[in-house]
N, C-alpha and C. Protein backbone atom coordinates (compact mmCIF):
# COMPACT_ATOMS: atom_id res chain seq x y z
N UNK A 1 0.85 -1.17 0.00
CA UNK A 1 0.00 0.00 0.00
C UNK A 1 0.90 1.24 0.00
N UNK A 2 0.55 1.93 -0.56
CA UNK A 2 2.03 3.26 -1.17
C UNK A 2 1.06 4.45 -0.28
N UNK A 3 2.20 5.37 0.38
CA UNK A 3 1.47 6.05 1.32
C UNK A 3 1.46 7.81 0.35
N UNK A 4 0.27 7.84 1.19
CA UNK A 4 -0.17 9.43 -0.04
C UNK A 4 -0.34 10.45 1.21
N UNK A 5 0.25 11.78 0.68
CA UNK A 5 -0.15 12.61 1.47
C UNK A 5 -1.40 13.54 0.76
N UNK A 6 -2.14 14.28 1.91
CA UNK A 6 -3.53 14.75 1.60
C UNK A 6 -3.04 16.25 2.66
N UNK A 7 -2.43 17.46 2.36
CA UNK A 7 -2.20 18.75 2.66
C UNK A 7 -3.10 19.44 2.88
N UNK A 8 -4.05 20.39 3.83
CA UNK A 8 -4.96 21.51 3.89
C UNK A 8 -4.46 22.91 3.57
N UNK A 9 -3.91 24.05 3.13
CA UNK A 9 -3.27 24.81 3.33
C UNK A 9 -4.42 26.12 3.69
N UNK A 10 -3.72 26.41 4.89
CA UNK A 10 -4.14 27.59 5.32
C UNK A 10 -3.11 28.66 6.51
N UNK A 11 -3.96 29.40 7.29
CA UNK A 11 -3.24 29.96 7.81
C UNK A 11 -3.71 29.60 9.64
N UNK A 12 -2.33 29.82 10.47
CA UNK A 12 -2.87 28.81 11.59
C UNK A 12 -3.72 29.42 12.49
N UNK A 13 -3.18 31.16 12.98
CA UNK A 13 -4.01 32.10 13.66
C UNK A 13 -5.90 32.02 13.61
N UNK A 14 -6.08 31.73 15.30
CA UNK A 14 -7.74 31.43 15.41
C UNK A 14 -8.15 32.28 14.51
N UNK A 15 -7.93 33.80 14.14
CA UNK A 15 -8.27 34.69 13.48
C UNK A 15 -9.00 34.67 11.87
N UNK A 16 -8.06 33.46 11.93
CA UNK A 16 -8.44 32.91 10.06
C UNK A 16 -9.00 32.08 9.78
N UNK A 17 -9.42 31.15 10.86
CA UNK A 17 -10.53 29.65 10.75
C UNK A 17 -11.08 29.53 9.85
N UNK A 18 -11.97 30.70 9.65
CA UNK A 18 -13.46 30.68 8.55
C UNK A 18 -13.30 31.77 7.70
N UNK A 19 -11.89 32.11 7.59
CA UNK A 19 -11.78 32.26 6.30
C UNK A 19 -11.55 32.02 4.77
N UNK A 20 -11.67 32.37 3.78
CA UNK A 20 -11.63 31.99 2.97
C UNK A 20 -10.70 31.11 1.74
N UNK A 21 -9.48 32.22 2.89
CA UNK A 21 -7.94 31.31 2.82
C UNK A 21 -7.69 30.19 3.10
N UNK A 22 -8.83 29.70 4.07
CA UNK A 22 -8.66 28.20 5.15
C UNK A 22 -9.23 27.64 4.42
N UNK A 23 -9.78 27.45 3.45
CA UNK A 23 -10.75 26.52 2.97
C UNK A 23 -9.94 25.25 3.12
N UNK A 24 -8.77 25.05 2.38
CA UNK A 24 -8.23 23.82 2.44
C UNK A 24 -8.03 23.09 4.18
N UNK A 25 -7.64 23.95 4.68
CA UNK A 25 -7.69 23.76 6.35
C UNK A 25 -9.17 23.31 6.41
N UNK A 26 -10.04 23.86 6.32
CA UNK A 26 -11.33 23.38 6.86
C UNK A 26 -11.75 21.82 6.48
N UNK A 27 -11.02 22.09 5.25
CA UNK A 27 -11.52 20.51 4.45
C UNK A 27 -10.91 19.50 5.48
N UNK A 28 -9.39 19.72 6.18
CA UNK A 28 -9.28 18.80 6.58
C UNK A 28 -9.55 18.85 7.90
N UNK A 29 -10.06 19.47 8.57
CA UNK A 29 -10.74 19.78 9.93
C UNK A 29 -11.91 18.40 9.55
N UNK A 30 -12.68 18.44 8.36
CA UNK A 30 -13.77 17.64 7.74
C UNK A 30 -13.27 16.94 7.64
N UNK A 31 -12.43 16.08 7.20
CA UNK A 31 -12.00 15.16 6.90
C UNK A 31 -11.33 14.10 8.02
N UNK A 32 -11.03 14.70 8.87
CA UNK A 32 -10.66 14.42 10.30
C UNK A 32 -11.75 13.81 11.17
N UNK A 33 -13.07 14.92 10.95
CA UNK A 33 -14.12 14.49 11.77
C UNK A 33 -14.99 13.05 11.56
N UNK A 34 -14.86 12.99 10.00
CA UNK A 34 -15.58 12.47 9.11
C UNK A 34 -14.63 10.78 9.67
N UNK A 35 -13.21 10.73 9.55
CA UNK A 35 -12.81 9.48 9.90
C UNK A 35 -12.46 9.30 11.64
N UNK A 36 -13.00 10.49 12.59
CA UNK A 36 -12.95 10.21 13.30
C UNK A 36 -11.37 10.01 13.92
N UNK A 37 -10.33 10.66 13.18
CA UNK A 37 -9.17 11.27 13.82
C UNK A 37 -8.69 12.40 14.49
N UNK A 38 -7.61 11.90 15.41
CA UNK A 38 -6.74 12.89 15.95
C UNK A 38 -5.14 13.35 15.90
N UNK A 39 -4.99 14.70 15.26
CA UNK A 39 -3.57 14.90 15.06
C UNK A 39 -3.11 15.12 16.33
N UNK A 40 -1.67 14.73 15.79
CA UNK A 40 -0.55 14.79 16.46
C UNK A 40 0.59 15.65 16.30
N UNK A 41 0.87 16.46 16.86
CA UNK A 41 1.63 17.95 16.64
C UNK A 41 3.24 17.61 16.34
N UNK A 42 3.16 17.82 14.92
CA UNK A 42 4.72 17.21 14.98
C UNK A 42 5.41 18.42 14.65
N UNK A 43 6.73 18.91 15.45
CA UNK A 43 7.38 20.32 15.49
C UNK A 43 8.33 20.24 14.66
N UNK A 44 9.28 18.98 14.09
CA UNK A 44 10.27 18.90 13.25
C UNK A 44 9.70 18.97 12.16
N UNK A 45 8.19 18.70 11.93
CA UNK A 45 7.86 18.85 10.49
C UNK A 45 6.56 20.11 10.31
N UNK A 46 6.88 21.19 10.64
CA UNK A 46 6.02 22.57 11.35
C UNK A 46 4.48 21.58 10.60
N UNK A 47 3.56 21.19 11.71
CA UNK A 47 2.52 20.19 10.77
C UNK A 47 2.05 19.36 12.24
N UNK A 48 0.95 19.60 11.94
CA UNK A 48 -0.30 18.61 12.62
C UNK A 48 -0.38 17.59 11.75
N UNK A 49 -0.27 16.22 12.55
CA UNK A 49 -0.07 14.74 10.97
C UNK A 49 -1.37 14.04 11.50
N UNK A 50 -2.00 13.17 11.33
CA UNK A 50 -2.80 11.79 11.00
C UNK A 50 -2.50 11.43 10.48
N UNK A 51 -2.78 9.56 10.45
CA UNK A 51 -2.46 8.97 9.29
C UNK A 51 -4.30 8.26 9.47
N UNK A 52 -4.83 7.63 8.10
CA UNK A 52 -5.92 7.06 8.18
C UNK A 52 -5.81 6.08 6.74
N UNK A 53 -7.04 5.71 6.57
CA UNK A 53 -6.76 4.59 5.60
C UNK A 53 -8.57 5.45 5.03
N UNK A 54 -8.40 5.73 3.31
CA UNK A 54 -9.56 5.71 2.50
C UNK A 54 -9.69 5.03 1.45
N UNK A 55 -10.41 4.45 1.96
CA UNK A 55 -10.61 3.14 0.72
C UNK A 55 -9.49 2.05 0.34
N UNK A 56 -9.35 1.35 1.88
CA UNK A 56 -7.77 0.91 1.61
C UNK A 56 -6.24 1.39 1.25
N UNK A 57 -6.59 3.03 1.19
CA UNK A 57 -4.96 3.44 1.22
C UNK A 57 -4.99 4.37 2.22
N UNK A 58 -3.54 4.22 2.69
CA UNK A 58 -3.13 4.61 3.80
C UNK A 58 -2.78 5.75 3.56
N UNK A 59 -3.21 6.97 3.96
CA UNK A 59 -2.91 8.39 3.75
C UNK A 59 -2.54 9.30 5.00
N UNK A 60 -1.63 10.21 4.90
CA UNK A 60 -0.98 11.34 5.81
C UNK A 60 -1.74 12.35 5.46
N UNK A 61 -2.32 12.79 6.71
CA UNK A 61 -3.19 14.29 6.26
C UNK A 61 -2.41 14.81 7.64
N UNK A 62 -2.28 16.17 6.95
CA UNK A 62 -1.00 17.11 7.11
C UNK A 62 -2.32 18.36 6.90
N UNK A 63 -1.96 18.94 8.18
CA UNK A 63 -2.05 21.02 8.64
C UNK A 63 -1.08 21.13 8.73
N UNK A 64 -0.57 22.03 8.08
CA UNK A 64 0.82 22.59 8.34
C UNK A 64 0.72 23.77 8.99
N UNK A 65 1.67 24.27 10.45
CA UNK A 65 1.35 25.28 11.35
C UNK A 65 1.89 26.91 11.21
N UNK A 66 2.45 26.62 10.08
CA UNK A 66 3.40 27.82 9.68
C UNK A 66 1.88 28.58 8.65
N UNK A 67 2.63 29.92 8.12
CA UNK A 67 1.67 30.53 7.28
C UNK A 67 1.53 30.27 5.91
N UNK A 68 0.79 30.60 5.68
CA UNK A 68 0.01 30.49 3.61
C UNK A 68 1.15 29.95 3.07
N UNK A 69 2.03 31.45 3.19
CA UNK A 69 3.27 31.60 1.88
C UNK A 69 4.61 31.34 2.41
N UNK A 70 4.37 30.34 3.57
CA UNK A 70 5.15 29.58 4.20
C UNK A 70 4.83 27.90 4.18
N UNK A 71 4.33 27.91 3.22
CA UNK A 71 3.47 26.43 3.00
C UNK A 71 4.93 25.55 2.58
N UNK A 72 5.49 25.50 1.80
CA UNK A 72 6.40 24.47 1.26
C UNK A 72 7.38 24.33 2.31
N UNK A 73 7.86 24.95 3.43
CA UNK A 73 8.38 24.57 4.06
C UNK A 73 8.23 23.44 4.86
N UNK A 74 6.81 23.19 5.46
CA UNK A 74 5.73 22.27 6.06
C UNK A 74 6.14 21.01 5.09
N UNK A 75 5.25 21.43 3.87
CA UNK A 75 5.01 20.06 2.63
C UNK A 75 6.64 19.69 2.53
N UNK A 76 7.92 20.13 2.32
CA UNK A 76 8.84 19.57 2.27
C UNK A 76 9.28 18.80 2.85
N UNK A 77 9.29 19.42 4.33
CA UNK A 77 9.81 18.22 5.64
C UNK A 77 9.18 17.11 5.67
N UNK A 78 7.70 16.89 4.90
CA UNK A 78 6.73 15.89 5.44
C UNK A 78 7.10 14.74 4.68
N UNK A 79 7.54 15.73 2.57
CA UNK A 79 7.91 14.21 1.84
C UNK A 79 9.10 14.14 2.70
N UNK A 80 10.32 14.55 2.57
CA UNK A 80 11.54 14.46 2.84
C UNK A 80 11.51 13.31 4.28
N UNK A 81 10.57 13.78 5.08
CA UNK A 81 10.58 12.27 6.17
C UNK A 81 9.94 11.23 5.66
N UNK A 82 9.31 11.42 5.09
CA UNK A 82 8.72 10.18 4.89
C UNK A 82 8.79 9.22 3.64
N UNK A 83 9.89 10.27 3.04
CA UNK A 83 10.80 9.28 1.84
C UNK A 83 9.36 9.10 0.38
N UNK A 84 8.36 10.65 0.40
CA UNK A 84 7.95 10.41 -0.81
C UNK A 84 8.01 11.10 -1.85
N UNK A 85 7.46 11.21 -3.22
CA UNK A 85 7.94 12.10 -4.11
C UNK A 85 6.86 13.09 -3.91
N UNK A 86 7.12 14.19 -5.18
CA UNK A 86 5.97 15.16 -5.12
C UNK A 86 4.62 14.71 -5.74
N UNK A 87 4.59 13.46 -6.54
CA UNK A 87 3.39 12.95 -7.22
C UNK A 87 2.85 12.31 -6.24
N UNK A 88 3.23 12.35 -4.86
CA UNK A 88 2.39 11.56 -3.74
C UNK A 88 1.85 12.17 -2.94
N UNK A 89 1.74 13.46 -3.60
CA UNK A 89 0.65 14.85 -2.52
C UNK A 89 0.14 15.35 -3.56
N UNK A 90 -1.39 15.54 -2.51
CA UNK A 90 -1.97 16.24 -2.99
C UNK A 90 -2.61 17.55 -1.76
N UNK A 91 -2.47 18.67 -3.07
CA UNK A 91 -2.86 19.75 -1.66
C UNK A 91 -4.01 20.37 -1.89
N UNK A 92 -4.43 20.80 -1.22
CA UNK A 92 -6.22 20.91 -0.91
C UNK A 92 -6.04 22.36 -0.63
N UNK A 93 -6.63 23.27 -1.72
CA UNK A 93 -6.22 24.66 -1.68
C UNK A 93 -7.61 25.83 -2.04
N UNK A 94 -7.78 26.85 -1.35
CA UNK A 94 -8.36 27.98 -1.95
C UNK A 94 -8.07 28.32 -3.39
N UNK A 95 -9.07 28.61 -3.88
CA UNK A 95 -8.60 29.22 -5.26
C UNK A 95 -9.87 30.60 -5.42
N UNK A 96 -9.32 31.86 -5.37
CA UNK A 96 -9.87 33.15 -5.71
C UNK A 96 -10.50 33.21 -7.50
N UNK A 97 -9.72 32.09 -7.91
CA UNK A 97 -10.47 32.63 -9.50
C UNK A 97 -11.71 31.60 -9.76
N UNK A 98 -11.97 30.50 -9.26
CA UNK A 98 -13.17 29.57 -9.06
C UNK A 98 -14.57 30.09 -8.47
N UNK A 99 -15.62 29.87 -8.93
CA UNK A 99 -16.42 30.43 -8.06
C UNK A 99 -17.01 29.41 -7.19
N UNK A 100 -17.51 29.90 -6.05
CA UNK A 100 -17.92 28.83 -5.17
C UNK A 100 -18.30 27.84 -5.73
N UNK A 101 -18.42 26.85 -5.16
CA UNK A 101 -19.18 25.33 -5.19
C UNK A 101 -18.21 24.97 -6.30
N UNK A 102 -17.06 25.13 -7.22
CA UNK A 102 -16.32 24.36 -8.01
C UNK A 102 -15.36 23.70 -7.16
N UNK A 103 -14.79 22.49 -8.21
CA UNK A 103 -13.99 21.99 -6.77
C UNK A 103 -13.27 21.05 -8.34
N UNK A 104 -11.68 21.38 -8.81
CA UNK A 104 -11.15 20.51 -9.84
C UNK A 104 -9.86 20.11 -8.69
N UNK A 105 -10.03 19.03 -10.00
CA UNK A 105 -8.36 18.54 -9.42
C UNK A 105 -7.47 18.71 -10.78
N UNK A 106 -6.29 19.11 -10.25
CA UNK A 106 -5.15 19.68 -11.28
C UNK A 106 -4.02 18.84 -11.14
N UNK A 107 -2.93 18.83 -11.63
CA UNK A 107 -1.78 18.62 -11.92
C UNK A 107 -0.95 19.09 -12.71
N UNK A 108 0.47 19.34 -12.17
CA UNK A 108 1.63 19.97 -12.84
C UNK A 108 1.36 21.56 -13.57
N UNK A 109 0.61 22.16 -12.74
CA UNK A 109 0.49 23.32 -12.75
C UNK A 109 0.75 24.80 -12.29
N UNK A 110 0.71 26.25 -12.81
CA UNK A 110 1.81 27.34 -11.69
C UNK A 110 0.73 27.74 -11.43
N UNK A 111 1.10 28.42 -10.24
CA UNK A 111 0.61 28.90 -9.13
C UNK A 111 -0.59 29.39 -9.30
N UNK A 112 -0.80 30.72 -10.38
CA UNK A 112 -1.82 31.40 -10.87
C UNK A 112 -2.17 32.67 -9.89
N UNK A 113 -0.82 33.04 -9.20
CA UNK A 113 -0.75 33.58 -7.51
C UNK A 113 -0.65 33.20 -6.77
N UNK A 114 -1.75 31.73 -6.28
CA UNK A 114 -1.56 31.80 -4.70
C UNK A 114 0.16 31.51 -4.52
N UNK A 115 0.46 32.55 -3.57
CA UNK A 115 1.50 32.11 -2.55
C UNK A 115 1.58 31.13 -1.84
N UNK A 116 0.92 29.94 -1.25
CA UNK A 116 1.04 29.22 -0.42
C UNK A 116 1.60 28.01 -1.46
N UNK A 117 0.99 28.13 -2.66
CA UNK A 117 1.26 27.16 -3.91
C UNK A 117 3.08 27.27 -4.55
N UNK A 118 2.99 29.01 -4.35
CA UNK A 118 4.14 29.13 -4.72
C UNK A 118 5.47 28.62 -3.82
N UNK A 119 4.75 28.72 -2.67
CA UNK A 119 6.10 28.59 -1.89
C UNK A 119 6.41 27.08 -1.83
N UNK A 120 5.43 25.46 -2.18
CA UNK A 120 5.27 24.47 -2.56
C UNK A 120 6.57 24.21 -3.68
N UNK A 121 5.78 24.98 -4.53
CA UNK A 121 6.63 24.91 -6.01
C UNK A 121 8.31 25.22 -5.21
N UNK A 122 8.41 26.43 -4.83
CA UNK A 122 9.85 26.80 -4.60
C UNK A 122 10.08 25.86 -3.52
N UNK A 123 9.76 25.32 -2.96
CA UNK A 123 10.36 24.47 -1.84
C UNK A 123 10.82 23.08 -2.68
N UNK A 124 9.93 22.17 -3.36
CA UNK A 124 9.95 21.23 -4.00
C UNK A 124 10.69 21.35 -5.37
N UNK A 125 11.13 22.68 -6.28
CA UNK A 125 11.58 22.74 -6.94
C UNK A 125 10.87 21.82 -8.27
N UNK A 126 9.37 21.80 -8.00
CA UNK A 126 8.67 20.98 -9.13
C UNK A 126 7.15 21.68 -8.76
N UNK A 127 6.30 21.74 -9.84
CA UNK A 127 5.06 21.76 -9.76
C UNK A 127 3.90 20.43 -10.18
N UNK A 128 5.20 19.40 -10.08
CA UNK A 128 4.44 18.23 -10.54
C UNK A 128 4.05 17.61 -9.56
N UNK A 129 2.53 17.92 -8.82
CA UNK A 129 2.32 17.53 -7.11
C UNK A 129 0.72 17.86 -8.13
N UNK A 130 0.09 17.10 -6.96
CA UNK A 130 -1.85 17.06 -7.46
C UNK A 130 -2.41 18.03 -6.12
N UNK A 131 -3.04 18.99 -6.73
CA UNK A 131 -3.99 19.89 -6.04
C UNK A 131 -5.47 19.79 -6.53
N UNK A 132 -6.21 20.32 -5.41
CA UNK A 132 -7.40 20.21 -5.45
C UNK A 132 -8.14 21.46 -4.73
N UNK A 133 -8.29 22.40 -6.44
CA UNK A 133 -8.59 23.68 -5.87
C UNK A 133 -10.43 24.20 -5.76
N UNK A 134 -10.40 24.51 -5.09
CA UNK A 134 -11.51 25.07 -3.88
C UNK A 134 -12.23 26.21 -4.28
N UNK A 135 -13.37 26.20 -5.05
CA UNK A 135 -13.95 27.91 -5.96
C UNK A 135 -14.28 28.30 -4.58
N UNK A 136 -13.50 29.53 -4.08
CA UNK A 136 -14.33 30.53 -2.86
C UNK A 136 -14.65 31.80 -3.24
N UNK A 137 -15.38 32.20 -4.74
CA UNK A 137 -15.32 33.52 -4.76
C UNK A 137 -17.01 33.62 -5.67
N UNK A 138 -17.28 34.72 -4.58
CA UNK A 138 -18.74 35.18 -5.36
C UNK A 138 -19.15 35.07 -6.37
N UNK A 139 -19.98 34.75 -7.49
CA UNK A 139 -19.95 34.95 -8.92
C UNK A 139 -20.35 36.52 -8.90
N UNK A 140 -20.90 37.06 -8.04
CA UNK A 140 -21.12 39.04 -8.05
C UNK A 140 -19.50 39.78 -7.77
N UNK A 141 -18.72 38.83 -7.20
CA UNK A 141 -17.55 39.61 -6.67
C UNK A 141 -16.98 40.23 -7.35
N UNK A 142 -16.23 41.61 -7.46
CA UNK A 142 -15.39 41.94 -7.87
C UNK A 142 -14.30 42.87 -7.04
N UNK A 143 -14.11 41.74 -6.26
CA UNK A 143 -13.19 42.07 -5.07
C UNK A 143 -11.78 41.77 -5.25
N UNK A 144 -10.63 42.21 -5.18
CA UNK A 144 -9.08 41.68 -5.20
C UNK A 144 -8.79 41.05 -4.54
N UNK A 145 -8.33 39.94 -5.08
CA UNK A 145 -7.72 38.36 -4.57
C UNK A 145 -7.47 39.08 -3.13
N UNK A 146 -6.77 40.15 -3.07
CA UNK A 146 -5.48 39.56 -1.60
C UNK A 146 -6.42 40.27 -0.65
N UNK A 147 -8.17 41.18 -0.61
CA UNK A 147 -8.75 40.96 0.26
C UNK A 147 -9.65 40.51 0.23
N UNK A 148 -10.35 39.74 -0.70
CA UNK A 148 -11.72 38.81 -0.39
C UNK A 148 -10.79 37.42 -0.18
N UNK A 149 -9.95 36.77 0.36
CA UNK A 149 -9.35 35.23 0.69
C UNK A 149 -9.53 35.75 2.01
N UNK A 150 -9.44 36.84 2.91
CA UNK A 150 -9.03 37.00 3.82
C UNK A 150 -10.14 37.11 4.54
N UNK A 151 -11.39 37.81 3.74
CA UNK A 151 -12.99 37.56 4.54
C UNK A 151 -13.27 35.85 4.93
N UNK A 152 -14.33 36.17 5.29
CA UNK A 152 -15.14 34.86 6.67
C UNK A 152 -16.42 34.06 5.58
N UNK A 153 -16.18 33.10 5.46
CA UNK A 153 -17.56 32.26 5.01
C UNK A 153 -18.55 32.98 5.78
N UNK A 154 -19.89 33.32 5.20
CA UNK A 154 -20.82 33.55 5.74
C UNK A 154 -21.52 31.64 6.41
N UNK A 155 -22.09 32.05 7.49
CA UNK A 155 -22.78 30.93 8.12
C UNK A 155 -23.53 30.17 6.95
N UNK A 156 -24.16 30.68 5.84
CA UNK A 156 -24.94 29.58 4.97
C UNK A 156 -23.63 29.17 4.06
N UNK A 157 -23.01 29.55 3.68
CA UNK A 157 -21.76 29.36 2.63
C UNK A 157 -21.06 28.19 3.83
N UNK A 158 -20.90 27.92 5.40
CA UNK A 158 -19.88 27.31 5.88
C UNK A 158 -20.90 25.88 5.92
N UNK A 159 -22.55 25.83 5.82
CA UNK A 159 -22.87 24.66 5.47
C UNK A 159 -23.24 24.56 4.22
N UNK A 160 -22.74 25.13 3.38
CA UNK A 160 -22.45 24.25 1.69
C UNK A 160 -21.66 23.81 2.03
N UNK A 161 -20.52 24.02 2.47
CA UNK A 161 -19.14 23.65 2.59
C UNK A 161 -19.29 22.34 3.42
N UNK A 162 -19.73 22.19 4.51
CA UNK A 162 -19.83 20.91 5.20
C UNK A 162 -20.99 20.06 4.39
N UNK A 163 -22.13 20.65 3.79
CA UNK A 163 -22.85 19.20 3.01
C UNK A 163 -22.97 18.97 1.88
N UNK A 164 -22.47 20.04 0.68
CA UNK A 164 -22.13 19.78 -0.74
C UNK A 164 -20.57 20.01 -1.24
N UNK A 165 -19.84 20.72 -0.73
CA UNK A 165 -18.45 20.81 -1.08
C UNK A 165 -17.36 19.93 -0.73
N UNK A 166 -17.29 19.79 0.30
CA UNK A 166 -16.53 18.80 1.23
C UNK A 166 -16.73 17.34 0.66
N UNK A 167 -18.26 16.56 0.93
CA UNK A 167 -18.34 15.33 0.21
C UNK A 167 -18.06 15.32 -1.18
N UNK A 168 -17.96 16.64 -1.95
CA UNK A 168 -17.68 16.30 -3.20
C UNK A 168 -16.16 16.36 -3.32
N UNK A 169 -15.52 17.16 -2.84
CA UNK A 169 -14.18 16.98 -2.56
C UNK A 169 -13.48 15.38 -1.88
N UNK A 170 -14.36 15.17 -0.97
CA UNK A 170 -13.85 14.10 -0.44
C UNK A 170 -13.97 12.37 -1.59
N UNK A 171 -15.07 13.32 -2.48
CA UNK A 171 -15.39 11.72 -3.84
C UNK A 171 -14.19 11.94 -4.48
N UNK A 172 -13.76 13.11 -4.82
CA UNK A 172 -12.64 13.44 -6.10
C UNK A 172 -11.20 13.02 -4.98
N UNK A 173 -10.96 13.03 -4.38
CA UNK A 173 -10.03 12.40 -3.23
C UNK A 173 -9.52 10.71 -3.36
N UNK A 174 -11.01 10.83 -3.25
CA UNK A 174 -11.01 9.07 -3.41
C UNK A 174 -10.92 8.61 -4.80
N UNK A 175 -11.60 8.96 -5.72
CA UNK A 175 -11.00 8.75 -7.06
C UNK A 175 -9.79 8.74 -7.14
N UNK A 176 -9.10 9.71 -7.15
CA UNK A 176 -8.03 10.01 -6.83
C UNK A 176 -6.88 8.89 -6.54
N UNK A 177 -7.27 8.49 -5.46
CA UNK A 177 -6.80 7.26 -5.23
C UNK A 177 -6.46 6.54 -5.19
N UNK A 178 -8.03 5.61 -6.26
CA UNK A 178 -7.67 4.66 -7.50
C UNK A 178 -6.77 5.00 -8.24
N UNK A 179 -6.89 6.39 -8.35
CA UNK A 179 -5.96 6.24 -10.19
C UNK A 179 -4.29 6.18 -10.08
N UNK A 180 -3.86 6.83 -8.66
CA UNK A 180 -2.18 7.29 -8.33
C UNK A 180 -1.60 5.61 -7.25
C-alpha cells in the first residue's frame, strides 16, 4: 500500500478559521471528523499529521502550522521524512479565481498567484504535485484576490461547505486514489 499525502493549506491564527484562505484547512478539519481522527503535533515537520486509511490506502493528512506563503516549508519536511515524491501529494487549496461550489483537481500546474502554492513549487523545486482547488469567490464579486481570501464564510456558505463541497471533494479524493 504506497502512502499518499492529503495537505490543507491555510493559515494557523484562530483569526483565520473561517476564512476563505482556510478553505483547504477546513476541508481537513472535515475530513478528520468524518474518519474520526486525531492529530498529532509534529514540530520537526512545522505540521499537525494523522495517518488514516480511505478506501484501503493509507494516507498522511498534514495542517501545516506555519503561514500560507510559508506552505512548502511544512510540505517539504513531510515528503523528505517520509521518503515520498511530489506525485504523492496532494494539496487541498483555496482558489480566488473559481467560483464557489467548483472543486477541480489539477496537476503539474503554476501557481496562478496563490502564494502558499508558490512557496510548494519553490520548496519542492517541481510543480508536478496534485492539487485540489476550492472555488471561494462570489460569482457578483469583484473584489481583489489579496482581500476577499481574507474575509469569513458567511454561516450559509460554511454549510455548503460541510454538506455539498466537502463530500464532493472528499469523492474526487477518493478517485483520486484509485488512479495514483
Amino acid at each position: 500500500m504506497d502512502l499518499k499525502i492529503i495537505a490543507g493549506l491555510g493559515n494557523p491564527l484562530k483569526g483565520y478559521k473561517t476564512s476563505r484562505h482556510n478553505v483547504g484547512s477546513l476541508f481537513i478539519d472535515y475530513l478528520a471528523f468524518q474518519k474520526k481522527i486525531k492529530f498529532e503535533k509534529k514540530e520537526n515537520l512545522s505540521s499537525l499529521i494523522a495517518k488514516t486509511e480511505i478506501n484501503n490506502h493509507e494516507v498522511l493528512i498534514l495542517k501545516p502550522l506555519v503561514f500560507m506563503n510559508e506552505s512548502g516549508i511544512a510540505i517539504s519536511k513531510a515528503l523528505k521524512f517520509f521518503k515520498l515524491k511530489p506525485v504523492d501529494l496532494l494539496v487541498v487549496q483555496d482558489d480566488s479565481d473559481l467560483i464557489f461550489k467548483t472543486v477541480k483537481l489539477v496537476r503539474n500546474r503554476n501557481s496562478a498567484g496563490h502564494h502558499g502554492i508558490e512557496s510548494i513549487i519553490n520548496s519542492l523545486k517541481t510543480k508536478d504535485f496534485f492539487r485540489l482547488r476550492i472555488g471561494i469567490r462570489d460569482k457578483n464579486s469583484t473584489a481583489k484576490a489579496e482581500k476577499f481570501v481574507l474575509s469569513s464564510f458567511t454561516k450559509e456558505e460554511v454549510e455548503i461547505l460541510e454538506k455539498e463541497i466537502f463530500p464532493k471533494a472528499l469523492e474526487i479524493i477518493t478517485n483520486w486514489l484509485k488512479t495514483t
